[in-house]
Protein backbone atom coordinates (compact mmCIF):
# COMPACT_ATOMS: atom_id res chain seq x y z
CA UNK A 1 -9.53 26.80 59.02
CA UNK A 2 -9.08 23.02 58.40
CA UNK A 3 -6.33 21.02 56.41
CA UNK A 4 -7.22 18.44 54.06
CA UNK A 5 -4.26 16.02 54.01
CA UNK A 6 -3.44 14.14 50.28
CA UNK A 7 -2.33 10.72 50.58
CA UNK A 8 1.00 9.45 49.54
CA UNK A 9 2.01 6.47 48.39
CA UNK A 10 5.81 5.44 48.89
CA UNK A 11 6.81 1.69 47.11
CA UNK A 12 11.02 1.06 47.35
CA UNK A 13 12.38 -1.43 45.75
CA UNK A 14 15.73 -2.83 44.71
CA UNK A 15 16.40 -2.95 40.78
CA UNK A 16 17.11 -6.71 41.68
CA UNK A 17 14.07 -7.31 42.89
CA UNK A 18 12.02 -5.91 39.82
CA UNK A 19 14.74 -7.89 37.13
CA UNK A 20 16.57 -4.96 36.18
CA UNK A 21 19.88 -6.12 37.73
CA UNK A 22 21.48 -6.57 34.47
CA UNK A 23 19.86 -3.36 32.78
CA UNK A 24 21.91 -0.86 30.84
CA UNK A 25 22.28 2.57 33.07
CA UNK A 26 20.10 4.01 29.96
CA UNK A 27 16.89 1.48 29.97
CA UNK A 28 17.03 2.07 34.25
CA UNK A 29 16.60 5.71 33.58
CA UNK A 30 14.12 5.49 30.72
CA UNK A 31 11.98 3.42 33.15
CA UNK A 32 12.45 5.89 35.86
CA UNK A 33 11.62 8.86 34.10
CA UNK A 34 8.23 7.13 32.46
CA UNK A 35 7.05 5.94 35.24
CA UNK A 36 8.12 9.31 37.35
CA UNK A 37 10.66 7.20 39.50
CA UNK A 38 13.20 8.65 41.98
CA UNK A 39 16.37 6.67 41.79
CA UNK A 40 18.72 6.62 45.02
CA UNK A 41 22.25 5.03 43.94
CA UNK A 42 25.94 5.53 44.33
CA UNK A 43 26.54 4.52 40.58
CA UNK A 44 28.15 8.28 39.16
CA UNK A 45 27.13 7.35 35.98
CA UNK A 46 23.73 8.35 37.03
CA UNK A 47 24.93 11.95 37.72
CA UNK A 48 26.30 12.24 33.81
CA UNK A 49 22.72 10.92 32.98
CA UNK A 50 21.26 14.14 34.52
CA UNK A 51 23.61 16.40 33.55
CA UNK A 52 23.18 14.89 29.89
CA UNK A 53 19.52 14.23 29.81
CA UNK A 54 18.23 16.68 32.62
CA UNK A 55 14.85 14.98 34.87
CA UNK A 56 12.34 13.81 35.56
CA UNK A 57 14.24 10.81 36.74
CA UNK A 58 15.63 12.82 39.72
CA UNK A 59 18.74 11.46 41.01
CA UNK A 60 19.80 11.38 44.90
């Protein structure tokens, strides 16, 4: 039997690169979670977003 494999499609980027430097925490995670983001960050107030708000954006 044979395996089909799906393509993936990974894109990084830094928040400063895309202009959302200056962003509240809230409008970062709004964006994430339309546009099925994963946000990597040290920034704890992320964490309180998912506990508050739950995901999609998932949080590492």
């Amino acid at each position: 039997m044979g395996y089909q494999w799906g393509l993936f499609v990974t894109f990084c980027c830094a928040l400063y690169a895309l202009g959302f430097d200056q962003l509240p925490d809230r409008e970062i995670w709004e964006y994430g979670k339309r546009e099925n983001f994963l946000i990597v960050t040290k920034d704890a107030d992320f964490s309180d977003l998912s506990l508050l708000c739950g995901f999609p954006p998932k949080i590492i």
